[in-house]
N, C-alpha and C. Protein backbone atom coordinates (compact mmCIF):
# COMPACT_ATOMS: atom_id res chain seq x y z
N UNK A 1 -79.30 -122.22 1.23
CA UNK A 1 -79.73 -123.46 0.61
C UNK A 1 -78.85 -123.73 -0.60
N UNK A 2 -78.37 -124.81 -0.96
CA UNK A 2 -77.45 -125.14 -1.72
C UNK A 2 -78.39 -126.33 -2.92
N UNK A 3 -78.48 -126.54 -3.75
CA UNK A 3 -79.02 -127.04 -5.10
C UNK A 3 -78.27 -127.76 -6.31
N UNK A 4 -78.83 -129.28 -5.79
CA UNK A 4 -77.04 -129.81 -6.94
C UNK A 4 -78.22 -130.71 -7.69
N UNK A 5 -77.44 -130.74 -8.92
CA UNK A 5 -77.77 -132.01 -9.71
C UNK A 5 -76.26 -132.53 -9.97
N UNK A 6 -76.58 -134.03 -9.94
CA UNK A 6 -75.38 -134.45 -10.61
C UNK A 6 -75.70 -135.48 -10.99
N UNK A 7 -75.04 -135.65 -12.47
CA UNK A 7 -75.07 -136.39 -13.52
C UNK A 7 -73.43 -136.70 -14.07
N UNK A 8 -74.15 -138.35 -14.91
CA UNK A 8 -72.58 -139.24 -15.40
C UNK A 8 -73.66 -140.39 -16.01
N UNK A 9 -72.86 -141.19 -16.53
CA UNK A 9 -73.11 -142.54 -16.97
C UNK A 9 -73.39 -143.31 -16.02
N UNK A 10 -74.42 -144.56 -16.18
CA UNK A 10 -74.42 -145.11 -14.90
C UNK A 10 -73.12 -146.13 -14.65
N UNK A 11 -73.14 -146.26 -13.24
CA UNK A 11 -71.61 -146.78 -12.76
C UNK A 11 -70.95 -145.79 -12.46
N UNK A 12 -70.70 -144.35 -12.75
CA UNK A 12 -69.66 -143.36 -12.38
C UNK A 12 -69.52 -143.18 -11.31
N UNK A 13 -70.83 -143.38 -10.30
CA UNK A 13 -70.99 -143.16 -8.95
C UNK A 13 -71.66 -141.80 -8.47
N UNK A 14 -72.60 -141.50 -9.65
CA UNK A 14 -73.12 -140.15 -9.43
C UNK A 14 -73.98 -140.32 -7.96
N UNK A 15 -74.70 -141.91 -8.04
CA UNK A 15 -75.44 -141.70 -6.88
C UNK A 15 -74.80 -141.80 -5.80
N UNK A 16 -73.80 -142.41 -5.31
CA UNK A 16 -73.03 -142.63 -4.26
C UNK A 16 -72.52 -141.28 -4.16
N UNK A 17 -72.18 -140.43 -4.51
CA UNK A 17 -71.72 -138.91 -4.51
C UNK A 17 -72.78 -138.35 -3.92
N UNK A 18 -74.29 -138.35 -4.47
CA UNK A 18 -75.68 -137.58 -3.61
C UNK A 18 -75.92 -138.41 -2.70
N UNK A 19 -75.69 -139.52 -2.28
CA UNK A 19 -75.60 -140.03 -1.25
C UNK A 19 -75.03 -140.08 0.28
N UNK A 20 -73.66 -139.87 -0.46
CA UNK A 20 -72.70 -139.19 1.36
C UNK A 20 -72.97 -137.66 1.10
N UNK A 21 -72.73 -136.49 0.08
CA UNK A 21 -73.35 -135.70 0.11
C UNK A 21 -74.64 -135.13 1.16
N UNK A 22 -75.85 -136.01 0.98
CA UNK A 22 -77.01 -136.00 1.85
C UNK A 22 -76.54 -136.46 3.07
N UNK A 23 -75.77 -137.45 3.45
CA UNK A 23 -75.70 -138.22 4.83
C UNK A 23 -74.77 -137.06 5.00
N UNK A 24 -73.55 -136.30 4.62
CA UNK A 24 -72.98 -135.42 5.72
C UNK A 24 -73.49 -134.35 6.37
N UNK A 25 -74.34 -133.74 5.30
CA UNK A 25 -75.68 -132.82 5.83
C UNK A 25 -76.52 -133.17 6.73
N UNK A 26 -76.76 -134.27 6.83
CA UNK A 26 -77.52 -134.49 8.21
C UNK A 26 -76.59 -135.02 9.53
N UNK A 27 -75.38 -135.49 8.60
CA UNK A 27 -74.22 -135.75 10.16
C UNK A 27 -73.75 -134.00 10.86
N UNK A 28 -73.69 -133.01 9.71
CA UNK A 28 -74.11 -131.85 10.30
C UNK A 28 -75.26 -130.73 10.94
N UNK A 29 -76.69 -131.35 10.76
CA UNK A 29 -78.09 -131.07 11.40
C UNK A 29 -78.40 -130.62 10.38
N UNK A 30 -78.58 -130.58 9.47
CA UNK A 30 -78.80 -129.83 8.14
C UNK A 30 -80.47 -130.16 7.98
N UNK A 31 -80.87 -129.58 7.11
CA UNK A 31 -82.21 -130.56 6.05
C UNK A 31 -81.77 -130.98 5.08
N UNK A 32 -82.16 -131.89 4.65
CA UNK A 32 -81.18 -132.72 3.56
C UNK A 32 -82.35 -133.20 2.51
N UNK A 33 -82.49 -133.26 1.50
CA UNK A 33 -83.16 -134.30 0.19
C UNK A 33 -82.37 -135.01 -0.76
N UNK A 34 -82.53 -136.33 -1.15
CA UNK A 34 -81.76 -136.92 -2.61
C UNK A 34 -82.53 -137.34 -3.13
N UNK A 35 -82.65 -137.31 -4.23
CA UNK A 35 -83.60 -137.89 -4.92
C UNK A 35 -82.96 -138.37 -6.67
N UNK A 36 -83.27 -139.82 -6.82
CA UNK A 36 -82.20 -140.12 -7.83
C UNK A 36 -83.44 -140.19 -8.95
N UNK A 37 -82.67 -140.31 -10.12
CA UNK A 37 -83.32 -140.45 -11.49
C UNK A 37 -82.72 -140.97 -12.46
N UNK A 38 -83.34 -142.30 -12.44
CA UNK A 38 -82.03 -142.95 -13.26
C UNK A 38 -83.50 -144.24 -13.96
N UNK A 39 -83.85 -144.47 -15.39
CA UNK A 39 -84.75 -145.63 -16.00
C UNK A 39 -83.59 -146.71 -16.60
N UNK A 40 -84.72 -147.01 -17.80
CA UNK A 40 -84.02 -147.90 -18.57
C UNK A 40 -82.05 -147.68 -18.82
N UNK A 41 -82.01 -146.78 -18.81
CA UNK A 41 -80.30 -146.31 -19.13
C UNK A 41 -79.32 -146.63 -17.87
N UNK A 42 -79.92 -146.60 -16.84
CA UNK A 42 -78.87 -146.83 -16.09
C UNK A 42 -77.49 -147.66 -16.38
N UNK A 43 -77.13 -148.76 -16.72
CA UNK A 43 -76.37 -149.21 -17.39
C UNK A 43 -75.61 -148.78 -18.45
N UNK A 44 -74.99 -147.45 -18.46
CA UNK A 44 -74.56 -146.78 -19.29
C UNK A 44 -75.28 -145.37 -19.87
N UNK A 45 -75.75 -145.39 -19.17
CA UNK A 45 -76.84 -144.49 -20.08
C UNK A 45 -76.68 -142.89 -18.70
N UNK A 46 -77.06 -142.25 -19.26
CA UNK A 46 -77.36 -140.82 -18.24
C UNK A 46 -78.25 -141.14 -17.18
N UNK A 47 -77.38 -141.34 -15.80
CA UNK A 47 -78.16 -141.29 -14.62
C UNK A 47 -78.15 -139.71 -14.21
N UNK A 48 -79.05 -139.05 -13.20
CA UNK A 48 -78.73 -138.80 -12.32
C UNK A 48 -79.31 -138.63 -10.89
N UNK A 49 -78.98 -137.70 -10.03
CA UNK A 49 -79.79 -137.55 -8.58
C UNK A 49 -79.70 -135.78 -8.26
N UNK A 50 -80.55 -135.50 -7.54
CA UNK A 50 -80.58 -134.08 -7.08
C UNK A 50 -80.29 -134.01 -5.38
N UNK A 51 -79.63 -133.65 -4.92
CA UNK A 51 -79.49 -133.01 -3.52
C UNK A 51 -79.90 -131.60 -3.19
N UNK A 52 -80.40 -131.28 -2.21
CA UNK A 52 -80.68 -130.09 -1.57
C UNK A 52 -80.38 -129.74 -0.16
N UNK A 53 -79.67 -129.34 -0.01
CA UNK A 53 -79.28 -129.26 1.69
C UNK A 53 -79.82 -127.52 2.11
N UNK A 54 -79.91 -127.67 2.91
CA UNK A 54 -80.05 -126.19 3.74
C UNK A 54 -80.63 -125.98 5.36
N UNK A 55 -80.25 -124.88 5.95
CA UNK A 55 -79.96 -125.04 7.07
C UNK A 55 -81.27 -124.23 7.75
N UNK A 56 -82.39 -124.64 7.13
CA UNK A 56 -83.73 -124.21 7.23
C UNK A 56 -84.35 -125.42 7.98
N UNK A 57 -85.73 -125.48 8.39
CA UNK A 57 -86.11 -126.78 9.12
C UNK A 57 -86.25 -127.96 8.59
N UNK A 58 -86.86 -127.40 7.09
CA UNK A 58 -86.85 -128.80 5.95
C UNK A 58 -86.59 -128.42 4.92
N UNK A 59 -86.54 -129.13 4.06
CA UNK A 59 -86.30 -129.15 2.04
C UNK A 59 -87.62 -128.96 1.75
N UNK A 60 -88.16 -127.68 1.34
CA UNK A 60 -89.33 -127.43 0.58
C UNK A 60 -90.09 -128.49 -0.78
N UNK A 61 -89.01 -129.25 -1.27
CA UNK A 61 -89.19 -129.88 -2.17
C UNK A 61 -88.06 -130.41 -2.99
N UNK A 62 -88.11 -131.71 -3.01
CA UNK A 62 -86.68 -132.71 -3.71
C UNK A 62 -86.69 -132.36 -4.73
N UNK A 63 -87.35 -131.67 -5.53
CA UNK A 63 -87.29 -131.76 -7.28
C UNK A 63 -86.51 -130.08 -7.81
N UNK A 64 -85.35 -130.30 -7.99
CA UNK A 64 -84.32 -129.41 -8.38
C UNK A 64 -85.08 -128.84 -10.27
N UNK A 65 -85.33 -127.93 -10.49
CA UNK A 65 -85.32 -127.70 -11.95
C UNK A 65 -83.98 -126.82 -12.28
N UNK A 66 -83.82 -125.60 -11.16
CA UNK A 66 -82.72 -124.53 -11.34
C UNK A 66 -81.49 -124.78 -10.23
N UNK A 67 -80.82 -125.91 -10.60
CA UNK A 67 -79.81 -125.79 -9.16
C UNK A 67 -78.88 -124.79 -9.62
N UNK A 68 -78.33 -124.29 -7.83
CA UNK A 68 -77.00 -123.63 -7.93
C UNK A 68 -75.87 -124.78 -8.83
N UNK A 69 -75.69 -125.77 -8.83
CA UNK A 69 -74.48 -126.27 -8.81
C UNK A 69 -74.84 -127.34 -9.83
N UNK A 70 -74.10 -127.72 -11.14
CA UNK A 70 -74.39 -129.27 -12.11
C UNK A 70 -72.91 -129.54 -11.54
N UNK A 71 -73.00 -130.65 -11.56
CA UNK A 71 -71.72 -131.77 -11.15
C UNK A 71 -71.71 -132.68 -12.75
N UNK A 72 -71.48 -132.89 -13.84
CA UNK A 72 -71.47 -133.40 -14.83
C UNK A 72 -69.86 -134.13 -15.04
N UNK A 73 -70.11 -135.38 -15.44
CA UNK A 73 -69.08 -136.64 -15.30
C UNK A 73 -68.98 -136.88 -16.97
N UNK A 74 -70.23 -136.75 -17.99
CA UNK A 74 -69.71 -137.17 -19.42
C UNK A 74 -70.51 -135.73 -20.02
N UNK A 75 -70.32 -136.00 -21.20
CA UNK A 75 -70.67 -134.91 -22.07
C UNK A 75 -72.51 -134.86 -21.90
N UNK A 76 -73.02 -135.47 -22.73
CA UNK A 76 -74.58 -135.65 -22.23
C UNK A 76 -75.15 -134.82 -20.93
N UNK A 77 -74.75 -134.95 -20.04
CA UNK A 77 -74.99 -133.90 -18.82
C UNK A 77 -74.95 -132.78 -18.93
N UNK A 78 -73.43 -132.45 -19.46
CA UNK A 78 -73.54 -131.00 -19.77
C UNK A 78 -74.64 -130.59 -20.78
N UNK A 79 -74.44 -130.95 -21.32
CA UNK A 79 -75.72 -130.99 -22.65
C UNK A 79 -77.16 -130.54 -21.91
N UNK A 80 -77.34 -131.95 -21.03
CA UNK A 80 -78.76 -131.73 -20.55
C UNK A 80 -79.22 -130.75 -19.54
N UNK A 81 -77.81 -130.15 -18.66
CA UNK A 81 -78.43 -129.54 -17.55
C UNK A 81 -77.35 -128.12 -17.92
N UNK A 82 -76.77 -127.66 -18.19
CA UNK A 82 -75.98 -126.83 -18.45
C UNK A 82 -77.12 -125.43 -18.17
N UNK A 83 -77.87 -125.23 -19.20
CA UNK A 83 -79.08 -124.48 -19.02
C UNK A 83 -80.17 -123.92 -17.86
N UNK A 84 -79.58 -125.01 -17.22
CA UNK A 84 -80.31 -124.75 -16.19
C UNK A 84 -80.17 -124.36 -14.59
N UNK A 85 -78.75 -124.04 -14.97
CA UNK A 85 -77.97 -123.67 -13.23
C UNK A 85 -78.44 -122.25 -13.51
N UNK A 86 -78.78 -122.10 -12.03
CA UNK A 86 -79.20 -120.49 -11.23
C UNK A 86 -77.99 -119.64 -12.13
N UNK A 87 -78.32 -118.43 -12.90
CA UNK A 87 -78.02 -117.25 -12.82
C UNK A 87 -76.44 -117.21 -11.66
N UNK A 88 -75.18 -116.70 -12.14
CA UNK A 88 -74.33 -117.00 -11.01
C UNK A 88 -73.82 -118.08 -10.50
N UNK A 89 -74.13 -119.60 -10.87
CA UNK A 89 -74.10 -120.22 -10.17
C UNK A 89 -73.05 -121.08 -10.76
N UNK A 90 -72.77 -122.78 -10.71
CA UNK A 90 -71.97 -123.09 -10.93
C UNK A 90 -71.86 -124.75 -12.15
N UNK A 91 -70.66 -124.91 -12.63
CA UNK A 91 -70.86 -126.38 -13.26
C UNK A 91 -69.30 -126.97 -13.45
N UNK A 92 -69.05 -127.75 -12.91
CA UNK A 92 -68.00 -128.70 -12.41
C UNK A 92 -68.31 -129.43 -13.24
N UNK A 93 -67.14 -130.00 -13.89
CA UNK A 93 -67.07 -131.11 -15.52
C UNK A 93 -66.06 -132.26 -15.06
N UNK A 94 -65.98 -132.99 -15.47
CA UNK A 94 -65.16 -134.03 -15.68
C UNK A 94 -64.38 -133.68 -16.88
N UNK A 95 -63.10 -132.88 -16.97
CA UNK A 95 -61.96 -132.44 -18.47
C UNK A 95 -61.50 -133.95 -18.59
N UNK A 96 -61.43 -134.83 -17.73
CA UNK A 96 -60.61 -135.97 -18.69
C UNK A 96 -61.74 -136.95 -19.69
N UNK A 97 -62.74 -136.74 -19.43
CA UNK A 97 -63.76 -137.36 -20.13
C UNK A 97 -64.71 -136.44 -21.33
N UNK A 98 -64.49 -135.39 -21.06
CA UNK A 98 -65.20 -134.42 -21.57
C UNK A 98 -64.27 -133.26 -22.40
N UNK A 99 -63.57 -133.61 -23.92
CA UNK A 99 -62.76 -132.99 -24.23
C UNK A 99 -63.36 -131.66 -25.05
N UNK A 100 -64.38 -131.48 -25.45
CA UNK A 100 -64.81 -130.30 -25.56
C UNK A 100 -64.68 -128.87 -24.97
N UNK A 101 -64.69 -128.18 -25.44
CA UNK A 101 -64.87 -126.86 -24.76
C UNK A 101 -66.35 -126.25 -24.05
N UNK A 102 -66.33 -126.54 -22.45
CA UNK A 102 -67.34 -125.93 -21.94
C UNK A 102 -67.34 -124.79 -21.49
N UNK A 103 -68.79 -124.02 -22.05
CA UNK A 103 -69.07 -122.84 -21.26
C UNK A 103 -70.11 -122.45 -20.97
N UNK A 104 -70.92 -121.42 -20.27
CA UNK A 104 -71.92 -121.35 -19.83
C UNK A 104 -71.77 -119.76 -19.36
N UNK A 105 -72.35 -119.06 -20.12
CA UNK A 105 -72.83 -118.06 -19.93
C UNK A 105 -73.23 -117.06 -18.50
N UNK A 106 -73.83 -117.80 -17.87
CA UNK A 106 -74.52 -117.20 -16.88
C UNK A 106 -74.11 -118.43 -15.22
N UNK A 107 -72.84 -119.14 -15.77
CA UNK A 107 -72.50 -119.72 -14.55
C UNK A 107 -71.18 -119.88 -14.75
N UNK A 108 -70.26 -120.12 -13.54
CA UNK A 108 -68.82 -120.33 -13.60
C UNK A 108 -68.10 -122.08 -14.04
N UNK A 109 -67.65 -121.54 -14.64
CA UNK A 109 -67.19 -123.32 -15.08
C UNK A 109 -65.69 -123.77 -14.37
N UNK A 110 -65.52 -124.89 -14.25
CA UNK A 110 -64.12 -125.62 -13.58
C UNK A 110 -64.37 -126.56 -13.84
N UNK A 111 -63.23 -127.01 -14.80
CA UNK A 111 -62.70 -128.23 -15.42
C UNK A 111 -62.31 -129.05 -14.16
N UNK A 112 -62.56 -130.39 -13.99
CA UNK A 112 -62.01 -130.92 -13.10
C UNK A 112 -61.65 -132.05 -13.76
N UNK A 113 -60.19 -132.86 -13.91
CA UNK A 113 -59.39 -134.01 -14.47
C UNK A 113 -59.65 -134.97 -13.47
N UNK A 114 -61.16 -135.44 -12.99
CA UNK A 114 -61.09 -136.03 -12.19
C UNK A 114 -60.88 -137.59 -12.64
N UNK A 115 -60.86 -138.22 -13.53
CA UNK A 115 -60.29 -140.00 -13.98
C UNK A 115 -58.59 -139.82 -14.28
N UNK A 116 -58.52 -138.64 -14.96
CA UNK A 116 -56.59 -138.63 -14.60
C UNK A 116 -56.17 -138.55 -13.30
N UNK A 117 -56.83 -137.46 -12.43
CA UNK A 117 -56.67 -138.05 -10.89
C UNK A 117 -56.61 -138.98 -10.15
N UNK A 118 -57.77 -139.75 -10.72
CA UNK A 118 -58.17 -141.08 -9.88
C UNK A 118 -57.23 -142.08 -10.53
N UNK A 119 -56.71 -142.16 -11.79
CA UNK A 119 -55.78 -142.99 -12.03
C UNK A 119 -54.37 -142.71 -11.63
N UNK A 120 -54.19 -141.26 -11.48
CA UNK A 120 -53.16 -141.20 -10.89
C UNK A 120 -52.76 -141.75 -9.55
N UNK A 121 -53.47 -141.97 -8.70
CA UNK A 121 -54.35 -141.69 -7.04
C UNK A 121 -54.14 -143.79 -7.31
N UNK A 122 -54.37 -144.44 -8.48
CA UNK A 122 -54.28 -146.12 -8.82
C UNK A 122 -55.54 -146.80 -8.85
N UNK A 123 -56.33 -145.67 -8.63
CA UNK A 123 -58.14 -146.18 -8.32
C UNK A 123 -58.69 -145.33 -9.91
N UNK A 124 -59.95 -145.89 -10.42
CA UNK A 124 -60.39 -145.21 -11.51
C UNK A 124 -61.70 -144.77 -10.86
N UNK A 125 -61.91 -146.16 -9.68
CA UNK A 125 -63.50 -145.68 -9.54
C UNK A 125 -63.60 -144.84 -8.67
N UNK A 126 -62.80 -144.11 -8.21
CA UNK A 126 -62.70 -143.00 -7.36
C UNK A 126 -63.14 -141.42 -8.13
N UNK A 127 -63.19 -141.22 -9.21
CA UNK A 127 -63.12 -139.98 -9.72
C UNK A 127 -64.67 -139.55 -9.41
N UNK A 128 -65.25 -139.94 -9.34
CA UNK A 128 -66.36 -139.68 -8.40
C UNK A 128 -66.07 -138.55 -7.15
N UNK A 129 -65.52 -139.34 -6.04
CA UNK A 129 -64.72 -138.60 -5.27
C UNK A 129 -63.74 -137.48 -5.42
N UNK A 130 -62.98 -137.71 -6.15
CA UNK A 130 -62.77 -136.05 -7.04
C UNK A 130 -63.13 -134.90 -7.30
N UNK A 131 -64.61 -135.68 -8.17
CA UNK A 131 -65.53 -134.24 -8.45
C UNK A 131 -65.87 -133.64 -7.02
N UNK A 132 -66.71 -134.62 -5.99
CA UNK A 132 -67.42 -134.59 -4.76
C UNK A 132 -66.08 -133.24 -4.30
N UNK A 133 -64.87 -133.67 -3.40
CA UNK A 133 -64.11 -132.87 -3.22
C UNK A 133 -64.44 -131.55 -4.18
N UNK A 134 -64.25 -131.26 -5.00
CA UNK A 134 -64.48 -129.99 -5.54
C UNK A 134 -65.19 -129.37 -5.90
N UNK A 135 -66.68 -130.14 -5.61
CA UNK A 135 -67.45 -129.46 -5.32
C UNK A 135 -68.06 -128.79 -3.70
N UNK A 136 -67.34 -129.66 -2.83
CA UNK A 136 -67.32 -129.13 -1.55
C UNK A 136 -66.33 -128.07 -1.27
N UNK A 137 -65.33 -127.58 -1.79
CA UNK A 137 -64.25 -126.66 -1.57
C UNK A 137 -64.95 -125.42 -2.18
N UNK A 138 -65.80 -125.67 -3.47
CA UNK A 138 -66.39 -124.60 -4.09
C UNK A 138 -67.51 -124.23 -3.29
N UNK A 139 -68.63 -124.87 -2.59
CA UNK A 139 -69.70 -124.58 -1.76
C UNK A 139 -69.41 -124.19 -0.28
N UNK A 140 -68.50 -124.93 0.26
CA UNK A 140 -68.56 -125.07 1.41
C UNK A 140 -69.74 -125.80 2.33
N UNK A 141 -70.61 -126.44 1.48
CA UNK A 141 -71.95 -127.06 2.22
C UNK A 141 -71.86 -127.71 3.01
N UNK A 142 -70.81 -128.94 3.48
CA UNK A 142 -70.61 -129.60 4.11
C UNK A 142 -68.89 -129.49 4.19
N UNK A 143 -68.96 -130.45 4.94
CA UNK A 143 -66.61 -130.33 5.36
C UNK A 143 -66.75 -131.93 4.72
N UNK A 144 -65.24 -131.78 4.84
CA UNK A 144 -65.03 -133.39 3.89
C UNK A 144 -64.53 -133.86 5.28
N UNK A 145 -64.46 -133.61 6.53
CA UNK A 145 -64.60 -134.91 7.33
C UNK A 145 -65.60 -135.33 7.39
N UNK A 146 -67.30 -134.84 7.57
CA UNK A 146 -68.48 -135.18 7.62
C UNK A 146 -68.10 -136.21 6.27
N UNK A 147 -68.22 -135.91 5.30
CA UNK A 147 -68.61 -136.62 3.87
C UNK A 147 -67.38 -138.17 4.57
N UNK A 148 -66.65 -137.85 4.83
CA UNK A 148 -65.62 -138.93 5.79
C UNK A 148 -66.18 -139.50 6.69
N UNK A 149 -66.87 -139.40 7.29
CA UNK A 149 -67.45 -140.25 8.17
C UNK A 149 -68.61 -140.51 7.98
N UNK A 150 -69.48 -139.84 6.63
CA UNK A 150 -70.50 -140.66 5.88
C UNK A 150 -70.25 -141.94 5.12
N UNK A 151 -68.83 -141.83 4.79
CA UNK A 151 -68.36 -143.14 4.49
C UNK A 151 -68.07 -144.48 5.43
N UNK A 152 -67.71 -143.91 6.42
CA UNK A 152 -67.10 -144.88 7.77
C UNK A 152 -68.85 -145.75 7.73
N UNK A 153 -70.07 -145.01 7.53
CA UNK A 153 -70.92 -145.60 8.33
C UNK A 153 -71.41 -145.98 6.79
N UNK A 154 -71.73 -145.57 5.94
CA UNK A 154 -72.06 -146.72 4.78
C UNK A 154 -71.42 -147.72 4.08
N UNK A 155 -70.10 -147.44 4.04
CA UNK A 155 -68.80 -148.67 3.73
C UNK A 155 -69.21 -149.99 4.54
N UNK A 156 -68.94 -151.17 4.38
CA UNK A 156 -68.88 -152.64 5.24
C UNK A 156 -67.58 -152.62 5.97
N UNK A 157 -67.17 -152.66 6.89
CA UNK A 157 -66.14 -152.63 7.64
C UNK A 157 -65.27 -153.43 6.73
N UNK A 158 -65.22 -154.15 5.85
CA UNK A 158 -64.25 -154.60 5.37
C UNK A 158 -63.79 -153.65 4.25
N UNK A 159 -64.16 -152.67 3.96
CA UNK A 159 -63.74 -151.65 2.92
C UNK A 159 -63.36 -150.73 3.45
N UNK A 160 -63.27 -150.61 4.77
CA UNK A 160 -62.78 -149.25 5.58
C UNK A 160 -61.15 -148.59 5.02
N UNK A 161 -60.70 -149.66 4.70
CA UNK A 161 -59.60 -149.83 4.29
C UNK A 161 -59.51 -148.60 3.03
N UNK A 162 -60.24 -148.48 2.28
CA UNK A 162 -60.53 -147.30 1.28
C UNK A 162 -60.70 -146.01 1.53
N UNK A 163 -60.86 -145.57 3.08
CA UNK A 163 -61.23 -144.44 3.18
C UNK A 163 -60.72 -143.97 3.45
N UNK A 164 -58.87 -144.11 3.57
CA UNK A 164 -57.94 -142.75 3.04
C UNK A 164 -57.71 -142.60 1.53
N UNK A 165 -58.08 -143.55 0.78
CA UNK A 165 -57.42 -143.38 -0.31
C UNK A 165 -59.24 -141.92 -1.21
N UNK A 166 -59.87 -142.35 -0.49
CA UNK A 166 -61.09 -141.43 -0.93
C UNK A 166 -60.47 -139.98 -0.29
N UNK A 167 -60.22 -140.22 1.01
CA UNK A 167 -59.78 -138.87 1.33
C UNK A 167 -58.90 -137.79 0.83
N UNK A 168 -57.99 -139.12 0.53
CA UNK A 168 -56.99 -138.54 -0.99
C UNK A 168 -57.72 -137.63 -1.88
N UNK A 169 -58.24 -138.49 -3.11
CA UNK A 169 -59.25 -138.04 -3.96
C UNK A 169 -60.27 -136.92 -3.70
N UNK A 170 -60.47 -137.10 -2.50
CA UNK A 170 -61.27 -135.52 -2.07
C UNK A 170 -60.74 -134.29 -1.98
N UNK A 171 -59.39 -134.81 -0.76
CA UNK A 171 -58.41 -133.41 -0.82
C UNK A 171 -57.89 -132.72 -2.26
N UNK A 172 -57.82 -133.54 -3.51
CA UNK A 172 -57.23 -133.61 -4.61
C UNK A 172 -58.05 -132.56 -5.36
N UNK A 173 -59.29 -133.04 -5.17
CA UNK A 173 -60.68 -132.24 -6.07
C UNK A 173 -60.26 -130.98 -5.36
N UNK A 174 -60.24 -130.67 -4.24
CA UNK A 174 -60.66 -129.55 -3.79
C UNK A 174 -59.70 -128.65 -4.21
N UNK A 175 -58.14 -129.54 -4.45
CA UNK A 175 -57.01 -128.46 -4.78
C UNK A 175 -57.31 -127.72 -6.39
N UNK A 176 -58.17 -128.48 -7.07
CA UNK A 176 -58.07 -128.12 -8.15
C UNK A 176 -58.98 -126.76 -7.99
N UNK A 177 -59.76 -126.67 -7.34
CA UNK A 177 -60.91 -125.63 -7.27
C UNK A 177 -60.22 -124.40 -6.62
N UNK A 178 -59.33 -124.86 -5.32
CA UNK A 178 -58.89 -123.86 -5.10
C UNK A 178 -57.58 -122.72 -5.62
N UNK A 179 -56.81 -123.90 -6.83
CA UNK A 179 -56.20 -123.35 -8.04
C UNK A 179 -56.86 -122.33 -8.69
N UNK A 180 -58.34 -122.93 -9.15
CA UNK A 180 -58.67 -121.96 -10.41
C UNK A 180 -59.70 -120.52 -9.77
N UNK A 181 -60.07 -120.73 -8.31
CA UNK A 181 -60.76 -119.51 -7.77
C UNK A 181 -59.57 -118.16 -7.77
């Protein structure tokens, strides 16, 4: 069973990330949960959503307190959930947004430059996709063709057109992860 929160500002695309996330898990038979959390702030403010996948019959329960995995996009996240990844487990940052020094004690950290990526890549709103990639290279929970063809079917056929340049951005995340393992 795999255990994510992920958090950003709203707009970063935290939910669209627990979103194909969940849909590739079930394009692979998985059990799948998302569950977002986002009030008054959304508009800038700290969203986020929890995923749970596992290859059990169902998700015991959507409400993450100790995930394996924080996905954090601005500083605030780290802040808020840092504390709370499983013993061992993990927290993926956004370094181009987040110039501080993160660490965490009792989980593994990886900087990920995912908005210098995505601007590199000519897209900003892609860094989303970034993180996503590297956090799938680090789990292995799902494959990034599934998360690829969770896109094919929630995209409007007129945006299909985007889904190499995401694929990009995915393969990209993942190189970074597999640099720093």
């Amino acid at each position: 069973m795999q255990e994510v929160i992920m958090a950003g500002f709203g707009g970063q695309g935290v939910m669209s990330m627990g979103q194909l996330l969940t849909y590739a898990g079930m394009i692979e038979g998985k059990a799948v949960s998302w569950m977002p959390s986002y009030g008054p702030e959304m508009r800038g403010g700290t969203a986020n959503c929890t995923v749970v996948i596992t290859e059990e019959e169902q998700v015991g329960s959507p409400v993450v307190s100790n995930p394996d995995t924080v996905i954090a996009m601005n500083y605030p996240s780290v802040e808020k959930f840092r504390d709370a990844i499983k013993e061992g487990g993990a927290l993926l940052y956004n370094s181009s947004l987040i110039e501080e020094e993160v660490s965490a004690d009792h989980a593994d950290v990886y900087a990920v430059p995912a908005n210098k990526i995505a601007n590199d890549l000519g897209n900003s709103r892609i860094a989303n996709m970034v993180m996503l990639g590297a956090f799938l290279e680090l789990s292995g929970v799902v494959t990034i063709d599934n998360v690829l063809e969770s896109l094919k079917k929630v995209l409007p056929e007129r945006r299909h057109n985007l889904i190499p340049l995401n694929e990009e951005a995915l393969r990209k995340g993942a190189e970074i992860v597999k640099k720093s393992k």
